[in-house]
Protein backbone atom coordinates (compact mmCIF):
# COMPACT_ATOMS: atom_id res chain seq x y z
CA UNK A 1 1.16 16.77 8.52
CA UNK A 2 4.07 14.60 10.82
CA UNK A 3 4.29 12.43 7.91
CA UNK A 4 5.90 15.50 5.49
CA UNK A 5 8.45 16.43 8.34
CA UNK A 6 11.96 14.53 8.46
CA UNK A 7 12.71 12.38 11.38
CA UNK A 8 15.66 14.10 12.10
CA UNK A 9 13.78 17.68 13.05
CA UNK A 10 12.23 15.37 16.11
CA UNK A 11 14.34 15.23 19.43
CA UNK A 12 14.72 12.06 21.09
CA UNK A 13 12.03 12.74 23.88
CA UNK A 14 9.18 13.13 20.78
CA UNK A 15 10.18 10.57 18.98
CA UNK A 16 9.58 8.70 21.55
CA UNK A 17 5.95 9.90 22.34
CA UNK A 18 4.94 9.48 19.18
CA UNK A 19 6.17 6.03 19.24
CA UNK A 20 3.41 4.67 21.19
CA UNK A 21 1.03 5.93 18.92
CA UNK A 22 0.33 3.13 17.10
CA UNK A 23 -0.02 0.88 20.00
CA UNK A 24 -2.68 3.41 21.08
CA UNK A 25 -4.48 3.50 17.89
CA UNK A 26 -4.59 -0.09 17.20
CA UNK A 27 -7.07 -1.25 19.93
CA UNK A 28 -9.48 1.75 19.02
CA UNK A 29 -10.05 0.37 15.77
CA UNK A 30 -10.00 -3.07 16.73
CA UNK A 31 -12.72 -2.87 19.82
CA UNK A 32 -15.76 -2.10 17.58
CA UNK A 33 -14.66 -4.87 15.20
CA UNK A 34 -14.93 -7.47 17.82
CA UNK A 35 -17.09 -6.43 20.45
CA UNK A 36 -19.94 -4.12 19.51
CA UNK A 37 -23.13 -5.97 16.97
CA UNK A 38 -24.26 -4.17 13.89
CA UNK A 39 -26.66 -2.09 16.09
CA UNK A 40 -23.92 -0.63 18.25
CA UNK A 41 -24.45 -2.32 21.29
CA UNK A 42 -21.99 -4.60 23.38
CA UNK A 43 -22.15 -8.18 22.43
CA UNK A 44 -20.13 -10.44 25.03
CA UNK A 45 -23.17 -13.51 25.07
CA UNK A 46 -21.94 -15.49 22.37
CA UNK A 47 -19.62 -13.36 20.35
CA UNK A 48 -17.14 -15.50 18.32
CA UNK A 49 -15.19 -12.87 17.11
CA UNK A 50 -14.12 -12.20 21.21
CA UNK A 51 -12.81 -16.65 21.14
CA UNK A 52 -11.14 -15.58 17.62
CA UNK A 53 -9.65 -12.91 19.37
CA UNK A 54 -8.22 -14.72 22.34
CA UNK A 55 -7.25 -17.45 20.51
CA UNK A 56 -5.26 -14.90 17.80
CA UNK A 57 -3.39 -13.32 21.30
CA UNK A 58 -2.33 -16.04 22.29
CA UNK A 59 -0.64 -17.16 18.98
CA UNK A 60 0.67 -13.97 18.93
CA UNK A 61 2.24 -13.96 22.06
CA UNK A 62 3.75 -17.56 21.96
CA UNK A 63 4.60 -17.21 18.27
CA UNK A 64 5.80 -13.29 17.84
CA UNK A 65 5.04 -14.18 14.59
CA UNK A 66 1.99 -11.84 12.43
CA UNK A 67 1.25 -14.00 9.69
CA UNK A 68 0.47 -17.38 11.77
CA UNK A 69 -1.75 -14.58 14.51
CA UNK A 70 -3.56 -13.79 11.27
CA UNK A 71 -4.21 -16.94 10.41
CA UNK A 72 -4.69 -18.44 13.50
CA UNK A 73 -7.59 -15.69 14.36
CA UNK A 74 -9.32 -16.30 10.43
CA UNK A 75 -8.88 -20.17 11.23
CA UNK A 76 -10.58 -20.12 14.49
CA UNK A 77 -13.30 -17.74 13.70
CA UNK A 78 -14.16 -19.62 10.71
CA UNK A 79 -13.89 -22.76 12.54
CA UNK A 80 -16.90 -21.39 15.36
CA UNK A 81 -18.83 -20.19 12.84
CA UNK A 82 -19.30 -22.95 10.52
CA UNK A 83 -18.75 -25.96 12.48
CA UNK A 84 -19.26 -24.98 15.92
């Protein structure tokens, strides 16, 4: 429905709001992904996906750059999983 409504019928103060909405979004689709098994349940006791994930943040952080934290999070997962 917000996506079939110009921009410029927002004011400044909403615009705003609704900026942080995919910053919101993002780690609610990400959490089950790394951190819950294929029952459901928390899995923090040797969970690669969580060293992936780390590893990925940081490259993010020190790079700002999306394509080498994608990479860097396939590279290391696949690394623990297959030859760790």
């Amino acid at each position: 429905m917000i996506a079939l409504l110009k921009k410029e019928m927002f004011n400044d103060r909403l615009r705003e709001v609704l900026s942080y909405v995919p910053s919101a979004i993002f780690p609610a689709i990400i959490f089950p992904a790394i951190f819950l098994d294929s029952t459901g349940s928390i899995q923090l006791e040797d969970n690669p996906k969580i060293l992936a994930a780390i590893i990925a943040t940081i490259v993010g952080v020190l790079s700002r750059n999306i394509i080498a934290t994608i990479f860097s999070g396939l590279i290391s997962y696949w690394t623990i999983i297959f030859v760790l």
